[in-house]
N, C-alpha and C. Protein backbone atom coordinates (compact mmCIF):
# COMPACT_ATOMS: atom_id res chain seq x y z
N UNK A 1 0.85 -1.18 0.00
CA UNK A 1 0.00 0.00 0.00
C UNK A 1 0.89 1.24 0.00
N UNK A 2 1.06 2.31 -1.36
CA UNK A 2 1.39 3.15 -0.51
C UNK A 2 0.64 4.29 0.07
N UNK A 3 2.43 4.67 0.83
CA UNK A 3 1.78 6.09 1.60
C UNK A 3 2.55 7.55 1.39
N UNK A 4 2.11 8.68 1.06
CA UNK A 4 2.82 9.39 0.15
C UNK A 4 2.19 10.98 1.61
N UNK A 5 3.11 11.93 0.85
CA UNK A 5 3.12 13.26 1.76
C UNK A 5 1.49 13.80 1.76
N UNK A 6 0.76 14.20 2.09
CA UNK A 6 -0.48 15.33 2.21
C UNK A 6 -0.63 16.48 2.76
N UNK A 7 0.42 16.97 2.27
CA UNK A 7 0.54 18.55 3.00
C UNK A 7 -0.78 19.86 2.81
N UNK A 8 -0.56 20.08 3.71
CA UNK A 8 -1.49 21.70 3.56
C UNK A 8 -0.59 22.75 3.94
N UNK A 9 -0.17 24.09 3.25
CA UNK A 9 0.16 24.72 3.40
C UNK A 9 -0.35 25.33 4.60
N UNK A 10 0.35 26.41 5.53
CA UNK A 10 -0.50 27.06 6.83
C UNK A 10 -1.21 28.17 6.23
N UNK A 11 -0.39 28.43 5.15
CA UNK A 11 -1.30 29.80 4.41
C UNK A 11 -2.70 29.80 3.57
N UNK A 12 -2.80 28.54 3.49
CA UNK A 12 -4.37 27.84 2.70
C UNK A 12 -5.70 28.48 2.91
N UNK A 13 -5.89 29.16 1.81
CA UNK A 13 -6.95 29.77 2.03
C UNK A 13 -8.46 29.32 2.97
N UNK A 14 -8.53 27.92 3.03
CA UNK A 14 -9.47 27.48 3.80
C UNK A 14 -9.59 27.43 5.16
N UNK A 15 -8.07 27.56 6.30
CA UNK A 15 -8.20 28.14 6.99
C UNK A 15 -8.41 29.23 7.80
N UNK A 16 -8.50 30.25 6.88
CA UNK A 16 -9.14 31.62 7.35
C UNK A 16 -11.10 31.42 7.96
N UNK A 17 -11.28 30.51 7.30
CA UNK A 17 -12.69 30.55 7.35
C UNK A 17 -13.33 28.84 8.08
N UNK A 18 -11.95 28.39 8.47
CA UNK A 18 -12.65 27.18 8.97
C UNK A 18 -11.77 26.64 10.14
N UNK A 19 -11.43 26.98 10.97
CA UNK A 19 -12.77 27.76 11.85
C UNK A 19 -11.25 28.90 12.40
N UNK A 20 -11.97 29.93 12.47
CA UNK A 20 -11.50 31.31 12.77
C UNK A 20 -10.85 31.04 14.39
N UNK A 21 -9.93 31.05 15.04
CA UNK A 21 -9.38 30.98 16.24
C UNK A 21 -9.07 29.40 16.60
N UNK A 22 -9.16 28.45 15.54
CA UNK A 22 -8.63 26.90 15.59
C UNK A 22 -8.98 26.47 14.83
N UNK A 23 -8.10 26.77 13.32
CA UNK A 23 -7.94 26.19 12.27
C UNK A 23 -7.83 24.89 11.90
N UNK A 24 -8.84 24.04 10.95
CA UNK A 24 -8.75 22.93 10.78
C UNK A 24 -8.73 22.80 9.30
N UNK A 25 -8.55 21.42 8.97
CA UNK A 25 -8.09 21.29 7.38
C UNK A 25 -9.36 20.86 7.37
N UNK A 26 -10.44 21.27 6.46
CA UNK A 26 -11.76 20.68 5.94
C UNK A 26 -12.10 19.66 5.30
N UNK A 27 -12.60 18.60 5.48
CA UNK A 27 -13.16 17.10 5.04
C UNK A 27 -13.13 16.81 3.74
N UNK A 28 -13.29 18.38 3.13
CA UNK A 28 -14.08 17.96 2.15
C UNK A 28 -12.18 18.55 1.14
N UNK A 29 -11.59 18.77 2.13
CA UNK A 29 -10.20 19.12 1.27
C UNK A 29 -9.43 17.84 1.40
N UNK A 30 -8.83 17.20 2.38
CA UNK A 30 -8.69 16.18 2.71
C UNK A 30 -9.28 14.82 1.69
N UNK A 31 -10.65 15.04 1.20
CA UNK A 31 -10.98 14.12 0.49
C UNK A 31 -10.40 14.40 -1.12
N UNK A 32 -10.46 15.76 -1.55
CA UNK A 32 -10.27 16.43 -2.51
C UNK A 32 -8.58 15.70 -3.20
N UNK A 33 -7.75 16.27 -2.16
CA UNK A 33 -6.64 15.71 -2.15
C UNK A 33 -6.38 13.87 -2.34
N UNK A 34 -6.82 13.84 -1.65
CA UNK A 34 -6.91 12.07 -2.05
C UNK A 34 -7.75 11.60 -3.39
N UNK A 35 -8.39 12.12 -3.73
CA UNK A 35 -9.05 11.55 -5.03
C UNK A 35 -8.03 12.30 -5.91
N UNK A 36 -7.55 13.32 -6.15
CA UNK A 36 -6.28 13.66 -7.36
C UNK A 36 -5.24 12.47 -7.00
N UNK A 37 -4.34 12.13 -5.67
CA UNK A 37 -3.76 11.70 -5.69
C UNK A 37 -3.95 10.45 -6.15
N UNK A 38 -4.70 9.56 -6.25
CA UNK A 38 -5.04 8.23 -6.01
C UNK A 38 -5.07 8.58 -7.95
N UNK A 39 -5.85 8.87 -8.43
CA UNK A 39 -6.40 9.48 -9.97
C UNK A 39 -5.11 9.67 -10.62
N UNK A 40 -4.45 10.41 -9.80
CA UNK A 40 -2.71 10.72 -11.13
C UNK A 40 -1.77 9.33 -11.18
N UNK A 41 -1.91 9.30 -9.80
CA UNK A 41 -1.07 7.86 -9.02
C UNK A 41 -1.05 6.48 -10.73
N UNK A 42 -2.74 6.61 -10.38
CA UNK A 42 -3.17 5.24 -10.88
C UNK A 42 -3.52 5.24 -12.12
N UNK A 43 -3.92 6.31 -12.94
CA UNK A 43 -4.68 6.65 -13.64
C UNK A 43 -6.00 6.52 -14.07
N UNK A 44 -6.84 6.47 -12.72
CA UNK A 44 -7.82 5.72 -12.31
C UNK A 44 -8.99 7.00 -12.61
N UNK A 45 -10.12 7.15 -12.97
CA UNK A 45 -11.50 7.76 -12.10
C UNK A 45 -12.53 7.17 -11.29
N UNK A 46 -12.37 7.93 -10.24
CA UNK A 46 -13.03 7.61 -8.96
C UNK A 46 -14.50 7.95 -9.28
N UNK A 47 -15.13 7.04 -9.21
CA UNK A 47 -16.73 7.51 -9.51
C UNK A 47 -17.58 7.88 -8.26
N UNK A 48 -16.79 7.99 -7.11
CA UNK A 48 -17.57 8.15 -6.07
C UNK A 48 -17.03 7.90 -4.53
N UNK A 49 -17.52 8.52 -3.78
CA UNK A 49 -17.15 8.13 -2.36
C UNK A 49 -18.30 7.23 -1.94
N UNK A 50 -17.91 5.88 -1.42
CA UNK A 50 -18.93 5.10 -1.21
C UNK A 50 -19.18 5.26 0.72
N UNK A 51 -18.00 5.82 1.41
CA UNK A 51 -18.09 6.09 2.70
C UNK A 51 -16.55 6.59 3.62
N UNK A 52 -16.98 7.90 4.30
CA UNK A 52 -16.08 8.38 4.75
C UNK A 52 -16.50 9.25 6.32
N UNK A 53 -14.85 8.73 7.07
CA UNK A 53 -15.01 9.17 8.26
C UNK A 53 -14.18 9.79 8.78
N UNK A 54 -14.60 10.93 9.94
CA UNK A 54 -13.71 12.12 9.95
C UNK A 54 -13.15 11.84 11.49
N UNK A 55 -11.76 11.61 11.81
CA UNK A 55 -11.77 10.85 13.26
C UNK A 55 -11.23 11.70 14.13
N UNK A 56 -10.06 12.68 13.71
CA UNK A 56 -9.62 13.47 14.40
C UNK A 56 -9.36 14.38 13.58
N UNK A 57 -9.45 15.91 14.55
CA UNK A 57 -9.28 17.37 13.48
C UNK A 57 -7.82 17.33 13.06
N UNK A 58 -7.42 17.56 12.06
CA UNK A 58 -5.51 18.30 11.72
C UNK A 58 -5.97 19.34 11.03
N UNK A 59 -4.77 20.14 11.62
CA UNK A 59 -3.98 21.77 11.96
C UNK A 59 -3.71 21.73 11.17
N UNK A 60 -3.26 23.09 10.69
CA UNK A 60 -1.98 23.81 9.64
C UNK A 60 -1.03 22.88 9.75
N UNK A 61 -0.66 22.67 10.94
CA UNK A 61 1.22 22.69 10.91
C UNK A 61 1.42 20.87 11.06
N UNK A 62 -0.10 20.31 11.24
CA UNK A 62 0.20 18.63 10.98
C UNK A 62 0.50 18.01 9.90
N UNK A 63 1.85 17.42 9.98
CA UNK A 63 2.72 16.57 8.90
C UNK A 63 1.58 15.04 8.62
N UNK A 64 0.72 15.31 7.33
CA UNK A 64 -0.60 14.03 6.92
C UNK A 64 0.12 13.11 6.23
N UNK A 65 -0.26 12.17 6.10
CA UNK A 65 0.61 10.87 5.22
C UNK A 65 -1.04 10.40 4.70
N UNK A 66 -0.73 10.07 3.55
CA UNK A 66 -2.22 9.17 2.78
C UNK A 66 -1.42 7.67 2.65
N UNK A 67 -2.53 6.86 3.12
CA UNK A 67 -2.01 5.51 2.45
C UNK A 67 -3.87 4.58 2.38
N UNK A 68 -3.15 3.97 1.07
CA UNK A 68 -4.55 3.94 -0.19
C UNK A 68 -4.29 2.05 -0.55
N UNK A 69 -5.28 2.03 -0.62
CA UNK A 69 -4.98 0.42 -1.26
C UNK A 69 -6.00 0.28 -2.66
N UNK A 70 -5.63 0.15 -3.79
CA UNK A 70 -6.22 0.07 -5.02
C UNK A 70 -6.89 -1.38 -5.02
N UNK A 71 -8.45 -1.68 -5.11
CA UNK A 71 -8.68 -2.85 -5.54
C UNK A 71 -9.39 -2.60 -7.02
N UNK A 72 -10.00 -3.89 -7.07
CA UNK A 72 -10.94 -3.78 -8.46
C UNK A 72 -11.79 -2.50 -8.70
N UNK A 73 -12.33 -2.73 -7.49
CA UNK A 73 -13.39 -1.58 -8.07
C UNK A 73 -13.39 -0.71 -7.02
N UNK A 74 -12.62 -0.90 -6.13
CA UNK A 74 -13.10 0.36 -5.08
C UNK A 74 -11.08 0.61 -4.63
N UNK A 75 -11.26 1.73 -3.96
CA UNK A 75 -10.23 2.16 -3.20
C UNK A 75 -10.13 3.01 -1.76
N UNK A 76 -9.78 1.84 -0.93
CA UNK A 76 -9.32 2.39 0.62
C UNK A 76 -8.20 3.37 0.95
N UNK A 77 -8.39 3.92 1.94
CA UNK A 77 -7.82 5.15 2.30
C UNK A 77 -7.76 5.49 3.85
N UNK A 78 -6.50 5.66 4.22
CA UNK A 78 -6.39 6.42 6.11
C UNK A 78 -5.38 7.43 5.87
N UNK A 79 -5.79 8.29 6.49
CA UNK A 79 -4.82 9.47 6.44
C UNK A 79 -4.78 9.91 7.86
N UNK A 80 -3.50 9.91 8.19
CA UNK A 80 -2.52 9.89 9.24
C UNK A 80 -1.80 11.09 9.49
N UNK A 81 -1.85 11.48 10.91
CA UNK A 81 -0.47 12.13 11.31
C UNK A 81 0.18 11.78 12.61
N UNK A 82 1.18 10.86 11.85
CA UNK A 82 1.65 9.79 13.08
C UNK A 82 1.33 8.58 13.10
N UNK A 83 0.74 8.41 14.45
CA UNK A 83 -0.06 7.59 14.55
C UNK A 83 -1.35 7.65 14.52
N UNK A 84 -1.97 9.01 14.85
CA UNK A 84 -3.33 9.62 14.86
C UNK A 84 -3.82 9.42 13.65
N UNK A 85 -5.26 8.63 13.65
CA UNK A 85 -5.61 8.54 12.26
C UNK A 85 -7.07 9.62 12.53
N UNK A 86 -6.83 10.33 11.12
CA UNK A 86 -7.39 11.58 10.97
C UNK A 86 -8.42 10.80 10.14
N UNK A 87 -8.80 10.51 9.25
CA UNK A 87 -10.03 10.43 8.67
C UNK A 87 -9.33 8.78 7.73
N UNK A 88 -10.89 8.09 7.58
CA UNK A 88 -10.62 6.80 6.70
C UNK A 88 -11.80 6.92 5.48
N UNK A 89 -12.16 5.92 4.95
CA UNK A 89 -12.66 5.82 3.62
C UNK A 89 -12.55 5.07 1.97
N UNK A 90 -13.50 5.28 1.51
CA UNK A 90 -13.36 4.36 0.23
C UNK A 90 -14.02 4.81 -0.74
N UNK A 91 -13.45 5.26 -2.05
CA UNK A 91 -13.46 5.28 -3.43
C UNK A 91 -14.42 4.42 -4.32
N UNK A 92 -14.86 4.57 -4.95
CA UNK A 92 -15.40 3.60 -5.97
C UNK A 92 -15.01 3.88 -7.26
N UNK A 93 -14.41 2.85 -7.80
CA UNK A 93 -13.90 3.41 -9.07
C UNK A 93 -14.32 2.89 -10.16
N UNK A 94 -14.68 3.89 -11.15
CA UNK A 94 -15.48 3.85 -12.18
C UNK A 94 -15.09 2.95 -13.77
N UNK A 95 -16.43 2.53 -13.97
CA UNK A 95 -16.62 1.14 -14.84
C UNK A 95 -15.25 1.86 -16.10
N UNK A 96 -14.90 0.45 -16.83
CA UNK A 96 -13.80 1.05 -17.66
C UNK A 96 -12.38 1.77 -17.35
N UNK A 97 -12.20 2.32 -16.11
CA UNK A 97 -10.76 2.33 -15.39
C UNK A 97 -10.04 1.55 -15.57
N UNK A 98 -8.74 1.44 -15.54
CA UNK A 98 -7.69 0.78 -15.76
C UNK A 98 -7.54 -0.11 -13.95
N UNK A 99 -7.22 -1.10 -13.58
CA UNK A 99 -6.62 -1.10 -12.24
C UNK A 99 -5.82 -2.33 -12.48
């Protein structure tokens, strides 16, 4: 499986606005990021999030690691800082993809 960098810059525009006095990286960026990565990686399209969970908040300044496991038709996902697992989930990947 791998597991590759997921950085957020501290300057990211999405923390100004989410949330103002304890900045968090947003779910929906976090997921964002993982579907390009997984997509360039593999040369895959993801047709969908079939289920995703948000376990612990990360900061600006938390060092994320993605690690993804490609199957037939779907693709798993935990994203980490450390040991803290920040959010998990799975991909569905769309009919005619390569895998």
């Amino acid at each position: 499986m791998p597991i590759v960098p997921l950085p957020f810059e501290s300057d990211h525009p999405a923390f100004a606005g989410h949330f103002p006095g304890r900045p968090i990286v947003p779910g929906v960026q976090l997921l964002d990021r993982t579907q390009r990565i997984v997509e360039s990686q593999y040369g895959l399209t993801l047709a969908g999030l079939q289920v995703a969970k948000f376990l612990s908040p990360a900061g600006p300044n938390d060092a994320l690691e993605l690690e993804y496991e490609v199957a037939e038709n779907h693709v798993r996902f935990e994203i980490r800082c450390g040991t803290r697992r920040i959010a998990t989930g799975k991909f569905l990947v769309a009919d005619g993809s390569p895998t």
